[in-house]
N, C-alpha and C. Protein backbone atom coordinates (compact mmCIF):
# COMPACT_ATOMS: atom_id res chain seq x y z
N UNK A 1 0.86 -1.18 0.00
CA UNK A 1 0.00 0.00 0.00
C UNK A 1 0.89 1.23 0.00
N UNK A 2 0.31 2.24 -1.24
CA UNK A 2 1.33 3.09 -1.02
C UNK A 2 1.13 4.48 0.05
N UNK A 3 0.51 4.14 0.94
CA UNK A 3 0.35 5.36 1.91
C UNK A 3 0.80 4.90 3.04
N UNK A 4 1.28 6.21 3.79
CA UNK A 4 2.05 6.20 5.04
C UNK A 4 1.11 5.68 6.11
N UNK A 5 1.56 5.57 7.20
CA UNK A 5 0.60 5.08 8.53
C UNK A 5 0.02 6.22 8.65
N UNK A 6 0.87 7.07 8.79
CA UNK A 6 0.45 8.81 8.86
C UNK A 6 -0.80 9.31 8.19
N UNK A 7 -0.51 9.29 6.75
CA UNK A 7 -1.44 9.19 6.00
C UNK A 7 -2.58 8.47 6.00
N UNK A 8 -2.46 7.38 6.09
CA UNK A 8 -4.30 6.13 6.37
C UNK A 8 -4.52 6.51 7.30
N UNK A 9 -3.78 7.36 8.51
CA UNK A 9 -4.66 7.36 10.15
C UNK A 9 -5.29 8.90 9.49
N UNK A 10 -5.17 9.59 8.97
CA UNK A 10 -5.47 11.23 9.05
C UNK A 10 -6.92 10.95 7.78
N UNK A 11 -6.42 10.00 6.92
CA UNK A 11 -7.85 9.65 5.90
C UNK A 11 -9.09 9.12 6.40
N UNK A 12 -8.53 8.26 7.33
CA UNK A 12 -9.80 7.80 8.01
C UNK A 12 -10.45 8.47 9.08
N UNK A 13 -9.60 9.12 9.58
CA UNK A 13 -10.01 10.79 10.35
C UNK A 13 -11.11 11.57 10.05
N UNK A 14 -10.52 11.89 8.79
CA UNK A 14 -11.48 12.85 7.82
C UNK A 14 -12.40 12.44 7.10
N UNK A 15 -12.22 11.24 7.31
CA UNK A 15 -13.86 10.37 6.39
C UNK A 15 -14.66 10.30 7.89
N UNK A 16 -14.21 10.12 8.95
CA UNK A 16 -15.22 10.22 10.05
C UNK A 16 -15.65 11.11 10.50
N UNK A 17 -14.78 12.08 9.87
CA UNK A 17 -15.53 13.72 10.43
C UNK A 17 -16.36 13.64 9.10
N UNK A 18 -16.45 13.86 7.87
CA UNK A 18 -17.53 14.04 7.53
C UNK A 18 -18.49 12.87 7.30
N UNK A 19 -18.08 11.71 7.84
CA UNK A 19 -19.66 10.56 7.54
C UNK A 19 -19.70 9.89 8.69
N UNK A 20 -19.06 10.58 9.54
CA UNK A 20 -19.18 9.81 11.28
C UNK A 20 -18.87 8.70 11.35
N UNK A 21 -18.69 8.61 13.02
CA UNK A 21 -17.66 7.81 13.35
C UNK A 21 -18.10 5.98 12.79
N UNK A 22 -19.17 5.60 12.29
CA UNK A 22 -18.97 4.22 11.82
C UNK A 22 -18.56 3.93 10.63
N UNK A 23 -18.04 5.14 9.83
CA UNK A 23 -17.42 5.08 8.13
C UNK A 23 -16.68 4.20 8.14
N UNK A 24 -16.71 3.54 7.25
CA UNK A 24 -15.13 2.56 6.90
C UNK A 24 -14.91 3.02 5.54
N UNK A 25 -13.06 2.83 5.38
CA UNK A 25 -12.52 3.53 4.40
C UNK A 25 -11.46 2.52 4.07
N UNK A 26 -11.79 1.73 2.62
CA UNK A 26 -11.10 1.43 1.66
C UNK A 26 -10.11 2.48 0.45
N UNK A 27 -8.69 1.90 0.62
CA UNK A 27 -7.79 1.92 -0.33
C UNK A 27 -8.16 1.14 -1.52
N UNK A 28 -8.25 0.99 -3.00
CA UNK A 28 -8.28 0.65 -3.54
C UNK A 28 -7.86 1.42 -5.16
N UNK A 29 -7.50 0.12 -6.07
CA UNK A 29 -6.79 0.79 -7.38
C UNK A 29 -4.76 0.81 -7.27
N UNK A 30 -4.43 1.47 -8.00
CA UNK A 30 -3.02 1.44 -7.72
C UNK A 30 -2.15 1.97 -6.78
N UNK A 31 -3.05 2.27 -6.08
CA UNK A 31 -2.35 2.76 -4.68
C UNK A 31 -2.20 1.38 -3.61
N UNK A 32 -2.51 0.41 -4.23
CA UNK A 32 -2.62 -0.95 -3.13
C UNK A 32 -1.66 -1.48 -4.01
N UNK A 33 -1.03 -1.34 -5.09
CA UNK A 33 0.30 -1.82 -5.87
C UNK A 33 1.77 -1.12 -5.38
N UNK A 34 2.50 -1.95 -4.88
CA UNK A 34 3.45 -1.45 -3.97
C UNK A 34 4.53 -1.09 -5.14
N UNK A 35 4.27 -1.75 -6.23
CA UNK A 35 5.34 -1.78 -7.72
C UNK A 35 4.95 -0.80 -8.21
N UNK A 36 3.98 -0.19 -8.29
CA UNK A 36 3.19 0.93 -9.50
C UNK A 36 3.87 2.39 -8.69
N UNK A 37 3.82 3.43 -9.80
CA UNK A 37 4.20 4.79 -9.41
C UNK A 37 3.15 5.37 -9.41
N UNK A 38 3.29 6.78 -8.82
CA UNK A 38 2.06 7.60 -9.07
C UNK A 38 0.66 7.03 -8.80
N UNK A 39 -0.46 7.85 -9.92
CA UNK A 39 -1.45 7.51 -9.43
C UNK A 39 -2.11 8.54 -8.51
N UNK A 40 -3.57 8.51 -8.67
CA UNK A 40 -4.51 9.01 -7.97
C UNK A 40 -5.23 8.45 -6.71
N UNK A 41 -5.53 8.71 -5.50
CA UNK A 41 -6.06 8.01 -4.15
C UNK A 41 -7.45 7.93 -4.34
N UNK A 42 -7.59 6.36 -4.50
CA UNK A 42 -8.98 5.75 -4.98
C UNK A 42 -9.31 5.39 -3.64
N UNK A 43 -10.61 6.13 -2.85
CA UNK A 43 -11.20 5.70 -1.73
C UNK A 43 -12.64 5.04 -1.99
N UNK A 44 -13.18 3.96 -0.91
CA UNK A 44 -14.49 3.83 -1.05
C UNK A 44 -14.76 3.78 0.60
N UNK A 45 -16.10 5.06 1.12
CA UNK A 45 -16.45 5.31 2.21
C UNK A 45 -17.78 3.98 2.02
N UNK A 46 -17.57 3.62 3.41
CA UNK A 46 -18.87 2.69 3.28
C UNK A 46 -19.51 3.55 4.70
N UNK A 47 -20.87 3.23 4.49
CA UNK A 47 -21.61 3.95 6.17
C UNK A 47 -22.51 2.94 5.98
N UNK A 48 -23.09 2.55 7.74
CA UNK A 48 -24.07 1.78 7.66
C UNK A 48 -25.06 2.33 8.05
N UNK A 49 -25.69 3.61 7.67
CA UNK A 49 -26.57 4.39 8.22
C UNK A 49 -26.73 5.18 6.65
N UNK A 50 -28.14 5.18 6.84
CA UNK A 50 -28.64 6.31 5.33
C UNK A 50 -27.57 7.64 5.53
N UNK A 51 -27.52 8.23 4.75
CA UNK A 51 -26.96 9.76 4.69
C UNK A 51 -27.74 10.48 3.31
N UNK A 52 -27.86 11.90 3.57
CA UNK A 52 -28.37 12.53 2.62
C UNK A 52 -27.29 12.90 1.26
N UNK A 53 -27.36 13.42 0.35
CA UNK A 53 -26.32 13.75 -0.26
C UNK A 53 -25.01 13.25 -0.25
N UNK A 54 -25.14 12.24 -0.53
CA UNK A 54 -23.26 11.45 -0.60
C UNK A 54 -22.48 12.16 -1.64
N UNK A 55 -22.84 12.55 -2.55
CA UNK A 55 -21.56 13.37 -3.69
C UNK A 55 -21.21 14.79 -2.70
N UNK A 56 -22.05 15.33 -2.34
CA UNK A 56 -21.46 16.70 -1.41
C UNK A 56 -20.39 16.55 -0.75
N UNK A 57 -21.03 15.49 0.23
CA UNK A 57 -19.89 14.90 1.63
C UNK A 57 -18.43 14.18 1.00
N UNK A 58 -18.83 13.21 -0.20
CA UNK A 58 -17.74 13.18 -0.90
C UNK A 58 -16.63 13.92 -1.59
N UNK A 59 -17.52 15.33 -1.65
CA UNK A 59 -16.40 16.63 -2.32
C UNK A 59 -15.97 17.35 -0.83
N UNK A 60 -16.85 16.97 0.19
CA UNK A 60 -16.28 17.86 1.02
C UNK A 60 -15.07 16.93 1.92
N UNK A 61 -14.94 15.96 2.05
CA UNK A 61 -14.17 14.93 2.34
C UNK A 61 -12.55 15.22 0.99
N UNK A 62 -12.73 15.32 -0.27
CA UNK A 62 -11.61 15.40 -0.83
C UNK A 62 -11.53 16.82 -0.62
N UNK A 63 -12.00 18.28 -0.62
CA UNK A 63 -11.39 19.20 -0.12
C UNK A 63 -10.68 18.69 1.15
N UNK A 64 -10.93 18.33 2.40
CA UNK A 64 -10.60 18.15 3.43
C UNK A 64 -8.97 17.78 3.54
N UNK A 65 -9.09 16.34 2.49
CA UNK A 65 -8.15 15.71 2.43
C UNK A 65 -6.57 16.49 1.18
N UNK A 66 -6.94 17.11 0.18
CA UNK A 66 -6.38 18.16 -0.54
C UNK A 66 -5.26 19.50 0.62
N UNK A 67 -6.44 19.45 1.76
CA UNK A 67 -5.87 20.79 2.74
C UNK A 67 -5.08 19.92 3.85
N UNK A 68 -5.27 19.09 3.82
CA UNK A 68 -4.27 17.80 4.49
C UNK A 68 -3.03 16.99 4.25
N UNK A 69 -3.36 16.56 2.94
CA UNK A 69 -2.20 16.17 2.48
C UNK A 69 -1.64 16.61 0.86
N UNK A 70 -2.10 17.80 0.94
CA UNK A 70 -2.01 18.58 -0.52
C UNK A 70 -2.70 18.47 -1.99
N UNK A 71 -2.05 18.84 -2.67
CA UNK A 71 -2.40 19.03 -4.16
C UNK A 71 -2.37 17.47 -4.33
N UNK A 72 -3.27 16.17 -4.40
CA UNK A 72 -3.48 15.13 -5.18
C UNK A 72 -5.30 15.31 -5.44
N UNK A 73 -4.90 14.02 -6.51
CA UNK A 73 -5.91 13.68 -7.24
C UNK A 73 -7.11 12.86 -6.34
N UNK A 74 -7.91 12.58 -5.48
CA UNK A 74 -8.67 11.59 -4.48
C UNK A 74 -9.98 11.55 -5.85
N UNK A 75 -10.28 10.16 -5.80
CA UNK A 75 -11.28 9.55 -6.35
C UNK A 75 -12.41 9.11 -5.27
N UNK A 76 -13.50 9.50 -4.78
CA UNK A 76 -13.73 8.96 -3.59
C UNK A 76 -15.30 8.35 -4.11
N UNK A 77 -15.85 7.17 -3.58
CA UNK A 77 -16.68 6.39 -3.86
C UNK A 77 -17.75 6.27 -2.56
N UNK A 78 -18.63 6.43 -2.91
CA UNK A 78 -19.26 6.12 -1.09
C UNK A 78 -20.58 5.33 -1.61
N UNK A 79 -20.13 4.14 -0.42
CA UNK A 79 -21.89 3.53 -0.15
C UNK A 79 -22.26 3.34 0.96
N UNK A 80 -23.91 3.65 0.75
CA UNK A 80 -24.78 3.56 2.01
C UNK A 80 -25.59 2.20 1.57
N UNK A 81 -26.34 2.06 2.88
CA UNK A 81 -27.57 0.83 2.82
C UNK A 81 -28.21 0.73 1.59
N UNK A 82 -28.28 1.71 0.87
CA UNK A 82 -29.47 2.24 0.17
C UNK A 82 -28.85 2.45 -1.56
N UNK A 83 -27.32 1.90 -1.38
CA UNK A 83 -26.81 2.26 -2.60
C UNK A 83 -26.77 0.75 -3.56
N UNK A 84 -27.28 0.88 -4.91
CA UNK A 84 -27.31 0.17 -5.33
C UNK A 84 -26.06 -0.20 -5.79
N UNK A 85 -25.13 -1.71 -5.58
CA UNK A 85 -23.51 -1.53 -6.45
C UNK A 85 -23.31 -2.16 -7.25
N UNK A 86 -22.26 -1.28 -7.68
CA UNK A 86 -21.96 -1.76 -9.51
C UNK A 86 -20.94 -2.13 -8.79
N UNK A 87 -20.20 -2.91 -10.80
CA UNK A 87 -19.06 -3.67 -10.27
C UNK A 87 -17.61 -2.62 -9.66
N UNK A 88 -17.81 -1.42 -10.04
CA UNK A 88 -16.58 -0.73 -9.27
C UNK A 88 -16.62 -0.72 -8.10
N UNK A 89 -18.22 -0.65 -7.09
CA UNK A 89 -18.20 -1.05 -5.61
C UNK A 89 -17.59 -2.48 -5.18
N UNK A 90 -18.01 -3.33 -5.64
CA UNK A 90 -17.53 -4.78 -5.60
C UNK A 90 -16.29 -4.44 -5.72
N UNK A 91 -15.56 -4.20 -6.33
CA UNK A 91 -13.77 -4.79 -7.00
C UNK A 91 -13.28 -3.92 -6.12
N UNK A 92 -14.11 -2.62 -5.55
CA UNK A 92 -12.96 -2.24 -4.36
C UNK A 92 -13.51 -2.66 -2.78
N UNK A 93 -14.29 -3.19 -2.62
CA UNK A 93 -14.58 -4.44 -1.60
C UNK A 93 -13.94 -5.42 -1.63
N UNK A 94 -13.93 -6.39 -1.94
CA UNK A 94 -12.92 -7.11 -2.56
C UNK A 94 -11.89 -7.03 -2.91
N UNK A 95 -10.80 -6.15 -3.55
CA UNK A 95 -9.70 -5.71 -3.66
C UNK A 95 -8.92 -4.55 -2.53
N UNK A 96 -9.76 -4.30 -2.24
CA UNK A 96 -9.26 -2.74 -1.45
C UNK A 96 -8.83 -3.38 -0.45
N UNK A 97 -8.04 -2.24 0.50
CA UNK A 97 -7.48 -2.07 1.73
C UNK A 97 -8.12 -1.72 2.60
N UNK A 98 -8.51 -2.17 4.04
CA UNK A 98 -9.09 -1.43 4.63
C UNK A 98 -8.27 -0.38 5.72
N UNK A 99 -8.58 0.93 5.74
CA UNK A 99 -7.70 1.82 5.96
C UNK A 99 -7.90 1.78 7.97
């Protein structure tokens, strides 16, 4: 995984400040390739509680994380109870890291 301890403790921080404290936060994509360079930080927030507006909280979660750990690219994915998933939810369930 290419993120610091530093880094996964401060992401999962900031996914609990904005989707509270039962969020779980998957790594997933080439950031879980220890061989690969670069690359963009592919997250998937899971909550087990409805939430209103998940794309908001999702932009306000990558500002968060931008003023945290700078100028990168965050891809961030979120599911609730209520979200129907495609196969990009699956493959980072299954593939991902849990942070």
């Amino acid at each position: 995984m290419r993120l610091s301890p530093q880094q996964s403790l401060l992401i999962k921080r900031q996914a609990e400040t904005v989707f509270g404290a039962g969020a779980k936060v998957r790594l997933f994509g080439s950031r879980t390739d220890d061989t690969a360079r670069g690359g963009d930080i592919d997250l998937l927030v899971e909550t087990q509680e409805p939430i209103t507006d998940p794309v908001r909280r999702a932009a306000q979660l990558s500002a968060k994380l931008v003023m945290s750990l700078g100028e990168q690219r965050f891809d961030i994915l979120v599911i609730t109870p209520q979200t129907p998933l495609q196969p990009i939810h699956r493959e980072a369930i299954e593939k991902g890291v849990l942070l």
